[in-house]
Protein backbone atom coordinates (compact mmCIF):
# COMPACT_ATOMS: atom_id res chain seq x y z
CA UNK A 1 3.03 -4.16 -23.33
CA UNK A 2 2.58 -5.81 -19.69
CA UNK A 3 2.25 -2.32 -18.38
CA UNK A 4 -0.42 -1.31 -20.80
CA UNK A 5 -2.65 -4.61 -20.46
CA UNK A 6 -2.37 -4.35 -16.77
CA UNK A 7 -3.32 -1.26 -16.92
CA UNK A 8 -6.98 -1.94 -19.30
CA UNK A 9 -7.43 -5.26 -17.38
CA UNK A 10 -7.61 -2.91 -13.98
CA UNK A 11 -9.90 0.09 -15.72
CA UNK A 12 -11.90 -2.70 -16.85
CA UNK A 13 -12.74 -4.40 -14.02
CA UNK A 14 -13.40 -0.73 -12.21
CA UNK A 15 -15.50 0.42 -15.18
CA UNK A 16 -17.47 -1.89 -17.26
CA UNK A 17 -18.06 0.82 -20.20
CA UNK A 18 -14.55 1.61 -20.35
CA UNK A 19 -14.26 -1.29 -23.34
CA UNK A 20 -17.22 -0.66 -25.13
CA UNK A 21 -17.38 -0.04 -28.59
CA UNK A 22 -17.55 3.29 -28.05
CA UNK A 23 -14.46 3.15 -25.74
CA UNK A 24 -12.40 1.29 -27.55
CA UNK A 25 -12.91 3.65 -30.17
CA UNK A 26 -12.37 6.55 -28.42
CA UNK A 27 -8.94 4.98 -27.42
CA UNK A 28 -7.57 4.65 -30.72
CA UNK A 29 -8.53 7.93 -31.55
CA UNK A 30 -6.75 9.63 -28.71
CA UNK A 31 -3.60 7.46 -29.80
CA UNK A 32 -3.45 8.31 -33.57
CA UNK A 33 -1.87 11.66 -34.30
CA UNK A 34 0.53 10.53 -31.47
CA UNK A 35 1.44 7.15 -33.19
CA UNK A 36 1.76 9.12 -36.33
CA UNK A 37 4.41 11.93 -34.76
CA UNK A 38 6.13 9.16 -32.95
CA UNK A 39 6.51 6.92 -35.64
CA UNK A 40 8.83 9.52 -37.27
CA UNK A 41 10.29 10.63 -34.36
CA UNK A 42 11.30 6.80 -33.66
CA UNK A 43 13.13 6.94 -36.85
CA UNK A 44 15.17 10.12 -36.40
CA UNK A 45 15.85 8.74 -32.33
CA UNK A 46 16.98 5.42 -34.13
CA UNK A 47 19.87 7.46 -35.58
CA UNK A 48 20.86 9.09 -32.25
CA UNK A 49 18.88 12.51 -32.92
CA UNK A 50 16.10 13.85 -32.20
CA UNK A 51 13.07 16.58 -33.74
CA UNK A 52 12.09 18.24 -31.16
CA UNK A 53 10.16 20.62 -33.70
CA UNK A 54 7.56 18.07 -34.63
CA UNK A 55 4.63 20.24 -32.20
CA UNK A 56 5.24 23.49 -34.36
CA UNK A 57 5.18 21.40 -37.79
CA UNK A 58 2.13 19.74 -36.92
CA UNK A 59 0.24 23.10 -35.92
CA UNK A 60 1.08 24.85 -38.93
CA UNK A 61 0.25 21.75 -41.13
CA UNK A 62 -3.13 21.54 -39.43
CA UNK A 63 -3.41 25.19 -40.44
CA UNK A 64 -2.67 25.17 -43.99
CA UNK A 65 -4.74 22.52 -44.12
CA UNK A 66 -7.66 24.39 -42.72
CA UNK A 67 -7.12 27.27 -44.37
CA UNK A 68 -7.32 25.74 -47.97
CA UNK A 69 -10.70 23.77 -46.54
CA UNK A 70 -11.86 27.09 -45.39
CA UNK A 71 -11.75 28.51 -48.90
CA UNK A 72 -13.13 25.26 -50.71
CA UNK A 73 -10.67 23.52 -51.25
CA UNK A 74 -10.38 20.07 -52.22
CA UNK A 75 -10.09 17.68 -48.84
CA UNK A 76 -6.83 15.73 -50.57
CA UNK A 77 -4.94 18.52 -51.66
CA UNK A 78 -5.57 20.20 -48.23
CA UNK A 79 -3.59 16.63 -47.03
CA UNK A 80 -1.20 17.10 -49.21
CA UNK A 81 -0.07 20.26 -48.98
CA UNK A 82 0.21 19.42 -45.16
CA UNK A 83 2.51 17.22 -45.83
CA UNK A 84 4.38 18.80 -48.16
CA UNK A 85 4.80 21.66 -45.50
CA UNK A 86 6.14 19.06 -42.85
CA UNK A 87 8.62 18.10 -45.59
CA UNK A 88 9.88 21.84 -45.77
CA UNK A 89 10.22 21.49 -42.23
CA UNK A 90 12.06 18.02 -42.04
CA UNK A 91 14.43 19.21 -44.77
CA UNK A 92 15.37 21.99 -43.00
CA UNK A 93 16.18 20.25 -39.90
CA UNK A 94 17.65 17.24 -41.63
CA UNK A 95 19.66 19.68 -43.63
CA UNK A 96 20.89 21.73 -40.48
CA UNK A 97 21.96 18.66 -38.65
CA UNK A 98 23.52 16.66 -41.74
CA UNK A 99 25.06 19.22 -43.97
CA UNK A 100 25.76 22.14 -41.39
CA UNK A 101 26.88 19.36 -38.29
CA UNK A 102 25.00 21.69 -35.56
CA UNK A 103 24.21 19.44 -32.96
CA UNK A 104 20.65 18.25 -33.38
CA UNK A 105 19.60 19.50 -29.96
CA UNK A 106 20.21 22.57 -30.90
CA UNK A 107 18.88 22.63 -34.40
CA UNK A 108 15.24 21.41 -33.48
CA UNK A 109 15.32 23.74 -30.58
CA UNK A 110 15.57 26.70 -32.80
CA UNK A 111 13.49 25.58 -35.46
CA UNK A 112 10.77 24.75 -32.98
CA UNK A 113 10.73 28.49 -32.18
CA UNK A 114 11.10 30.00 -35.71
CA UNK A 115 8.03 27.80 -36.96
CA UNK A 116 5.62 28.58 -33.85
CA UNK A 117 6.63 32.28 -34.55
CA UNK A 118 6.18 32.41 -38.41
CA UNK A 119 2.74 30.28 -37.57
CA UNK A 120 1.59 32.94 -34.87
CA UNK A 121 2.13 35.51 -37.44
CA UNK A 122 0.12 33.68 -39.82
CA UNK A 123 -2.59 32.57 -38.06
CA UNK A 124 -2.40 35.39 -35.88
CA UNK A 125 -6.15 35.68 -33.52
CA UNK A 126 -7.35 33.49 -35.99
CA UNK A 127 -9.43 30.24 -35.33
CA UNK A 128 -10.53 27.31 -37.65
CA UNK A 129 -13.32 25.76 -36.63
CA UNK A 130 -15.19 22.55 -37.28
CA UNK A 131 -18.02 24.58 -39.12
CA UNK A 132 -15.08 26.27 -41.50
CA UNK A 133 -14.41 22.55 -42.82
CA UNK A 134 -16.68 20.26 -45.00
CA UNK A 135 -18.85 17.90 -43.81
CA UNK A 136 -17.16 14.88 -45.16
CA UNK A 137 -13.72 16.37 -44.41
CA UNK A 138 -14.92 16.01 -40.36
CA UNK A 139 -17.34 12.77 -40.76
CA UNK A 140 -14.21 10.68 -41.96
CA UNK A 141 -12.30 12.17 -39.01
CA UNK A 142 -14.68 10.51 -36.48
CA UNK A 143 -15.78 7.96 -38.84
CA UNK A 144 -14.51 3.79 -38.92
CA UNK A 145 -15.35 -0.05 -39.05
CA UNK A 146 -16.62 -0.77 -36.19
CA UNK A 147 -14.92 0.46 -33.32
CA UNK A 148 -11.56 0.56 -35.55
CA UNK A 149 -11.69 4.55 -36.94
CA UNK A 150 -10.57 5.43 -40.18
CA UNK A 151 -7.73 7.50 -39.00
CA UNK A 152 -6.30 4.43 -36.62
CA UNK A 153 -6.00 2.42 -39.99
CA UNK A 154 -4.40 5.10 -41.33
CA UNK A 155 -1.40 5.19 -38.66
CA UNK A 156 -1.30 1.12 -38.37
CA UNK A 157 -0.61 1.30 -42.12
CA UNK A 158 2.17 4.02 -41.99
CA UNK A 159 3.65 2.12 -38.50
CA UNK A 160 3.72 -1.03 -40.70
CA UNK A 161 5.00 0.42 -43.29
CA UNK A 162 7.76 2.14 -41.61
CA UNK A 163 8.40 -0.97 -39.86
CA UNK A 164 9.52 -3.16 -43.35
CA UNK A 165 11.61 -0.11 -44.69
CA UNK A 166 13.15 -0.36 -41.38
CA UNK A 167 13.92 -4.35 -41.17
CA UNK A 168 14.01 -4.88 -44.85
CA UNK A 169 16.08 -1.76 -46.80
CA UNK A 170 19.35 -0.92 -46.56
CA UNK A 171 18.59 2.74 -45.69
CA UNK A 172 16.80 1.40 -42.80
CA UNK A 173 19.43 -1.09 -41.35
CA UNK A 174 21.63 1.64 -41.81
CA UNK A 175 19.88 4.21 -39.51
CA UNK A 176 20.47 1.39 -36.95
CA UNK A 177 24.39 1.46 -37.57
CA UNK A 178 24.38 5.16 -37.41
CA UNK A 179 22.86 5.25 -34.09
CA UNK A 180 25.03 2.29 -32.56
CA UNK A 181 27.99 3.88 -33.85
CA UNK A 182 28.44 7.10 -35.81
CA UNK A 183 32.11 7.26 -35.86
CA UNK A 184 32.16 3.74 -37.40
CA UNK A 185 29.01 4.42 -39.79
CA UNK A 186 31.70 6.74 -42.56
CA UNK A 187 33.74 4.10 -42.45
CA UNK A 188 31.79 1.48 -43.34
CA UNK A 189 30.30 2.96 -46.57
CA UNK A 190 27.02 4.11 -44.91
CA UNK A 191 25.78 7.83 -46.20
CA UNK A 192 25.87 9.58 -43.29
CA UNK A 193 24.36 12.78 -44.17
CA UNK A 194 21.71 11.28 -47.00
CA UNK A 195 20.50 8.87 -44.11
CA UNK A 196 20.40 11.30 -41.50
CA UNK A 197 18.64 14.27 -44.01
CA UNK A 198 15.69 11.30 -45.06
CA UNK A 199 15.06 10.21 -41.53
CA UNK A 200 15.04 13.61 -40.45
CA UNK A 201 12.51 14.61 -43.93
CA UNK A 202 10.43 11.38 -43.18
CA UNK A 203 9.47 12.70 -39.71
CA UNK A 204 8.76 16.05 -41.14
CA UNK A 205 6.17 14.36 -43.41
CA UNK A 206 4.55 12.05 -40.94
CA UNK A 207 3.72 15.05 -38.10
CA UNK A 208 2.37 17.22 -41.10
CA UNK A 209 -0.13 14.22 -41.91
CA UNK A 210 -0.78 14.53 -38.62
CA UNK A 211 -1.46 18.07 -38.57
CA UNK A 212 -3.58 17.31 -41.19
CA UNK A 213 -5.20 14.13 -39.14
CA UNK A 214 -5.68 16.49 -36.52
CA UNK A 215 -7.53 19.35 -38.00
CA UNK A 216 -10.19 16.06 -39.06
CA UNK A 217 -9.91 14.43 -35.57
CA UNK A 218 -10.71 17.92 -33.79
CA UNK A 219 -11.75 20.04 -35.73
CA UNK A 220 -10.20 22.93 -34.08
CA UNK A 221 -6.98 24.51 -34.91
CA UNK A 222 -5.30 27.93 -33.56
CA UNK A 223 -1.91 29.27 -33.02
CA UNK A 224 -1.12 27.19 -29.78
CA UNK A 225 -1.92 23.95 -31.86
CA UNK A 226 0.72 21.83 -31.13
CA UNK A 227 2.63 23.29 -28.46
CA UNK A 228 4.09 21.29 -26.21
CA UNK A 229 3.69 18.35 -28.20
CA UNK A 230 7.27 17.49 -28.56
CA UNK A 231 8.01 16.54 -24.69
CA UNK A 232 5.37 13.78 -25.13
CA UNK A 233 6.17 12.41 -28.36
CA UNK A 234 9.63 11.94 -27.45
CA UNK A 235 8.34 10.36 -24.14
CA UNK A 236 6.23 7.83 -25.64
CA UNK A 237 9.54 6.87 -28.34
CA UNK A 238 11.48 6.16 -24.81
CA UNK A 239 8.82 4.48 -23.44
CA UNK A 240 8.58 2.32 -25.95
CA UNK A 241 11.72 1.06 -26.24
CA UNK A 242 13.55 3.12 -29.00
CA UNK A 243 16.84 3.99 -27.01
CA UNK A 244 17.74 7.75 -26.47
CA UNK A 245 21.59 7.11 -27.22
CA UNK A 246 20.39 5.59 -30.65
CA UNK A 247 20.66 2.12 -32.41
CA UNK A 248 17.58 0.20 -30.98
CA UNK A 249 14.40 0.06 -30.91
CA UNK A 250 11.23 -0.44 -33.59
CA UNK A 251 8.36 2.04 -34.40
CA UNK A 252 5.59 -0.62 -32.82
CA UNK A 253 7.27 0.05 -29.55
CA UNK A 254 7.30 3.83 -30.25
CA UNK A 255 3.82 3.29 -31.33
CA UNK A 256 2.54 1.36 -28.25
CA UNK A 257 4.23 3.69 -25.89
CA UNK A 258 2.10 6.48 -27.79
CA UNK A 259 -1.09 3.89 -26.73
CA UNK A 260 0.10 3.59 -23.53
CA UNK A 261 0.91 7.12 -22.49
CA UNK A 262 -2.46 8.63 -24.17
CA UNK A 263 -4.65 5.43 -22.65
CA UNK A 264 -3.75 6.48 -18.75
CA UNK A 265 -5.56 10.03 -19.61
CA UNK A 266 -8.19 7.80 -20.45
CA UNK A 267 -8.39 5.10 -17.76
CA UNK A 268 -7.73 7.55 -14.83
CA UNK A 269 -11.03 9.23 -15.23
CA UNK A 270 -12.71 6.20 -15.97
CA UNK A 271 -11.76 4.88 -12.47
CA UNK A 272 -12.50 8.26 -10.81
CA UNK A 273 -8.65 9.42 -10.30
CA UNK A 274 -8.00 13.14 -10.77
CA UNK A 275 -6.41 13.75 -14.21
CA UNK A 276 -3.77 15.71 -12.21
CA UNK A 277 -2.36 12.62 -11.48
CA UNK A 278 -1.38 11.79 -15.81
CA UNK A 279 1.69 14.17 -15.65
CA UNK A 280 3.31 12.08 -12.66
CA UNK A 281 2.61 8.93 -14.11
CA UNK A 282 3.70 9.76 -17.39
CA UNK A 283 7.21 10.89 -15.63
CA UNK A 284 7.30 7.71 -13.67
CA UNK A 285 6.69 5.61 -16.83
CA UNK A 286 9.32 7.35 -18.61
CA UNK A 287 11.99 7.07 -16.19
CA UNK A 288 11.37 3.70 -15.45
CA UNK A 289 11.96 3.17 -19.57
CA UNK A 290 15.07 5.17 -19.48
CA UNK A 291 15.98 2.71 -16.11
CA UNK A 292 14.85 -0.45 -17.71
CA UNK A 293 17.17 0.48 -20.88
CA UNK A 294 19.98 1.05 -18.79
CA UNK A 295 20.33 -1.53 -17.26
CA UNK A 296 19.79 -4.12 -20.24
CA UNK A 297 22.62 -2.29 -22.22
CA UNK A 298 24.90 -3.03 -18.88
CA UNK A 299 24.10 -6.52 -19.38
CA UNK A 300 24.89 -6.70 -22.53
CA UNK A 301 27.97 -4.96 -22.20
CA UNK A 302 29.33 -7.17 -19.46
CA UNK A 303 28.09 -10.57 -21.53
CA UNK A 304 29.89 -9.54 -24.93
CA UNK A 305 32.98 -8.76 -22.50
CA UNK A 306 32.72 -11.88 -21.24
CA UNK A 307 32.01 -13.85 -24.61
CA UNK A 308 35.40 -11.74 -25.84
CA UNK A 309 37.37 -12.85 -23.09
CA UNK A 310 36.58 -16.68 -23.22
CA UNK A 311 37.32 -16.76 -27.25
CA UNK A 312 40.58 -14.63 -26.59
């Protein structure tokens, strides 16, 4: 949070227009689909996993969805049946990694492959564009209140509402106790392979309502849709605080690293630095996180060691 109000206060005072109206709203735009795909990936992290298919579900969401615009279709069904599709996808992961115990590395790898190739051979040299969809589909897509768009509500209700399932249900708390300790979590009652399958299903769903966000947001969807996407979403999770070995972190932090990370492609330009330059500091952000994280659990560690050794 320092890092990222540093870093507006500093574009700010370079640029005067970088917090317009306009601005602000082009910031929250940028940041959506990857709050959205980093809210779920938060979740499955929490558990001490990780989706690293979540680029490939969201391009072939954004497809479907743009296919069944492109013939008519109603704009909510088209939503829906993204979704739906990044279900299929999160089930099959979750199912892989729960039921079959293949290391989740592994899993998401593959799957990341086998749904970019079955959406190459669907979409083949194919191309939606923004004249394919309906006008109202693409108006709400840049529309809002103000400087707040539509589609920025949208992911500030789903982060909020990930956020109390998290703190306040027991499936929630109980991701938490799977990540800190998965040996532990059987034997305390928790269900394993029901928790990790739902986190695993609820990511699914969240990056294909992004694909679906995206194909509004853009307008513009092919077979390389996506790709790549994963690296970044599961840089902005770290960056936010939501620790790679599992059992910490909250979806706001995943979602303000996602506002962090996709804000320095916007302030670098805005204060004349090459865009070359967003890679690096992405990296340098990220291992600074993974740093920063590592040295709080060694803390920790040595304090409860302590505490245990003065109460005997």
């Amino acid at each position: 949070l320092l890092v990222f109000l540093v870093m507006i206060g500093v574009t700010q005072a370079g640029n005067s227009h970088f917090l317009s109206e306009q601005g602000i709203k082009d910031l929250l735009l940028n940041a959506t689909i990857l709050v959205l795909v980093g809210t779920g990936q938060a979740l499955v992290v929490i558990s001490r996993n990780v989706d690293l298919s979540v680029g490939s579900t969201l391009g072939i969401s954004a497809f479907a969805a743009g296919a069944h615009l492109q013939g008519g279709g109603d704009p909510l069904l088209a939503v829906a049946l993204a979704v739906a599709l990044g279900i299929g996808c999160g089930l099959l992961n979750g199912a892989l990694v729960s039921l079959g115990r293949v290391p989740a590395l592994v899993v998401t790898l593959g799957t990341l492959y086998v749904i970019r190739g079955v959406d190459s051979i669907w979409v083949g040299s194919r191309q939606i564009t923004a004249s394919d969809l309906p006008g109202d589909f693409s108006a709400f897509g840049d529309g809002g209140v103000g400087a707040v768009p539509y589609l920025a509500l949208i992911a500030l209700l789903v982060v909020v509402a990930a956020a109390y399932c998290l703190r306040h249900f027991a499936g929630g708390r109980e991701l938490y106790a799977l990540g800190s300790n998965p040996e532990a979590a059987p034997l305390a009652g928790i269900p394993v392979r029901r928790r990790i399958l739902a986190a695993y299903t609820a990511c699914g769903a969240l990056a294909g309502l992004a694909g679906a966000l995206y194909l509004a947001r853009f307008g513009n969807v092919d077979s390389g849709t996506g790709s790549g996407y994963e690296l970044t979403v599961v840089s902005a999770v770290v960056v936010g605080g939501v620790a790679f070995t599992g059992g910490s972190g909250s979806v706001y932090g995943a979602a303000l690293g996602a506002l962090l990370l996709t804000s320095v492609n916007s302030a670098l330009p805005a204060l004349g630095v090459s865009s070359v330059w967003v890679l690096a500091i992405n990296g340098v952000l990220l291992v600074l996180a993974i740093a920063v994280d590592r040295v709080l659990a060694l803390r920790l560690a040595a304090a409860l060691k302590k505490r245990s050794a003065r109460h005997g």
